[in-house]
C-alpha atoms as a PDB file:
ATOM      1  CA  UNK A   1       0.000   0.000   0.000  1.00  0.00           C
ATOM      2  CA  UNK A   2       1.047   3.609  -1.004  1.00  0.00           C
ATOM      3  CA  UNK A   3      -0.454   6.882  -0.580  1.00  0.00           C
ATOM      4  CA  UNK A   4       0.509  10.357  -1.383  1.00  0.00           C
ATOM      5  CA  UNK A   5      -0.739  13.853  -0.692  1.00  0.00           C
ATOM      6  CA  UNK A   6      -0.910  16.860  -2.737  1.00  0.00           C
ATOM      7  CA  UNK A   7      -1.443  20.417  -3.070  1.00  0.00           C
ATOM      8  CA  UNK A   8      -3.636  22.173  -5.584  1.00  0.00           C
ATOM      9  CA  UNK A   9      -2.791  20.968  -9.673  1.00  0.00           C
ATOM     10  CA  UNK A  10       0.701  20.861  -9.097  1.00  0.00           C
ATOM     11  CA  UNK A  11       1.131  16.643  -9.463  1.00  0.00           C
ATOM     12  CA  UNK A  12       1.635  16.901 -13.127  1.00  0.00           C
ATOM     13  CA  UNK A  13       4.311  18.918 -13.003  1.00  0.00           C
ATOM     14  CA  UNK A  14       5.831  17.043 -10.104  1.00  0.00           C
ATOM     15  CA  UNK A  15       5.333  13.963 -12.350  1.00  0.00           C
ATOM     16  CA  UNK A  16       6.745  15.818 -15.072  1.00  0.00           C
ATOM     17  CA  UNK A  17       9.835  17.333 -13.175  1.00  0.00           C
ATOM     18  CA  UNK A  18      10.826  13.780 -11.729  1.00  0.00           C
ATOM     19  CA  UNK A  19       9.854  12.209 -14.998  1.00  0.00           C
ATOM     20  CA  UNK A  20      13.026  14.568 -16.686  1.00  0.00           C
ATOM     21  CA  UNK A  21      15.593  13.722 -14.118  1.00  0.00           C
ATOM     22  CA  UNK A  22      14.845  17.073 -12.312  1.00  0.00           C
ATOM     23  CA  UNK A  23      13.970  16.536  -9.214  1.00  0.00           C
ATOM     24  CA  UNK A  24      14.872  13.322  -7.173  1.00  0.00           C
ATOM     25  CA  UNK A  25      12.029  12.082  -5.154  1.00  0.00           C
ATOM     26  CA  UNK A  26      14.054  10.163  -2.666  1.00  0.00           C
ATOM     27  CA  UNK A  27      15.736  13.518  -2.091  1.00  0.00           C
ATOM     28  CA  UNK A  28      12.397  15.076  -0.543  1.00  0.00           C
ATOM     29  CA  UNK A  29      12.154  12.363   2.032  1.00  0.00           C
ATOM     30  CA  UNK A  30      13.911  12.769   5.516  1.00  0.00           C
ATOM     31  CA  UNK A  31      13.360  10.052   7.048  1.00  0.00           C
ATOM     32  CA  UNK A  32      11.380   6.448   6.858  1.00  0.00           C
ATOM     33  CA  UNK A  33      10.390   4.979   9.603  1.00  0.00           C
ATOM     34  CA  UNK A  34       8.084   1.574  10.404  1.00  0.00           C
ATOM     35  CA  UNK A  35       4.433   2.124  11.094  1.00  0.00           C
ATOM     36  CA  UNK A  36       5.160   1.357  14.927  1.00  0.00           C
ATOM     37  CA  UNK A  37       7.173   4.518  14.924  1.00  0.00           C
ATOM     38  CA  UNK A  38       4.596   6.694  14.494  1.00  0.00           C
ATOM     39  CA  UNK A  39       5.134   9.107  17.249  1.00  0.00           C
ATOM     40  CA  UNK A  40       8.479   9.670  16.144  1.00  0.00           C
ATOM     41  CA  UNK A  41       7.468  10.237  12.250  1.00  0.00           C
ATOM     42  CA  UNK A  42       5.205  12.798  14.011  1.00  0.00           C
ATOM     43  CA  UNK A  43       8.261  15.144  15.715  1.00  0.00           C
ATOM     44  CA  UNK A  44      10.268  14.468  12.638  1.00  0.00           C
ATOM     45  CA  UNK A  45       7.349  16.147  10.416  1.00  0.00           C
ATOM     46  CA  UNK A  46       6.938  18.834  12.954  1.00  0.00           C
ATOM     47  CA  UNK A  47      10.056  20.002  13.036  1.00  0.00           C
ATOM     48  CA  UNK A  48       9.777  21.839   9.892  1.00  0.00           C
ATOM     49  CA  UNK A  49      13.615  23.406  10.463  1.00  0.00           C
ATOM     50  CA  UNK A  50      15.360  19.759   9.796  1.00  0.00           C
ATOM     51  CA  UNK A  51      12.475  17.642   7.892  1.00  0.00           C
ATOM     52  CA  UNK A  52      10.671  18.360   4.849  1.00  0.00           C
ATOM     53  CA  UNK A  53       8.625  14.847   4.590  1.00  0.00           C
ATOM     54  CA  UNK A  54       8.693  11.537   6.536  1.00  0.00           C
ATOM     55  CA  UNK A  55       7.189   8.551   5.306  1.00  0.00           C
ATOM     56  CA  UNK A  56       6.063   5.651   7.078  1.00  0.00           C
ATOM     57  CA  UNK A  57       6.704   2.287   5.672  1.00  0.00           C
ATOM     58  CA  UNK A  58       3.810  -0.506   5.826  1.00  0.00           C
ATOM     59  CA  UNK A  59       4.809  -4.006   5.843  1.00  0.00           C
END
């Protein structure tokens, strides 16, 4: 299972911009954690200073 969220029409072009070797997803992504980890994905996301996204991986 996967999910993503977005803002406004702006997945296109983030399709597009990957899609031409322009932006490197796993660049955007701070940290991964397991699922039982959620209260630490939370701090990471809230500290917006050090984290720009954190993912939480499903087994």
């Amino acid at each position: 299972m996967s999910g993503s969220m977005r803002y406004g029409n702006v997945f296109g072009e983030a399709i597009r911009l990957v899609a031409a070797d322009r932006i490197a997803p796993s660049s955007l992504v701070t940290g991964v954690l397991p699922l039982a980890d959620v209260p630490a994905a939370m701090q990471l996301a809230a500290a917006k200073e050090n984290a720009l996204k954190a993912q939480l991986l499903v087994d």
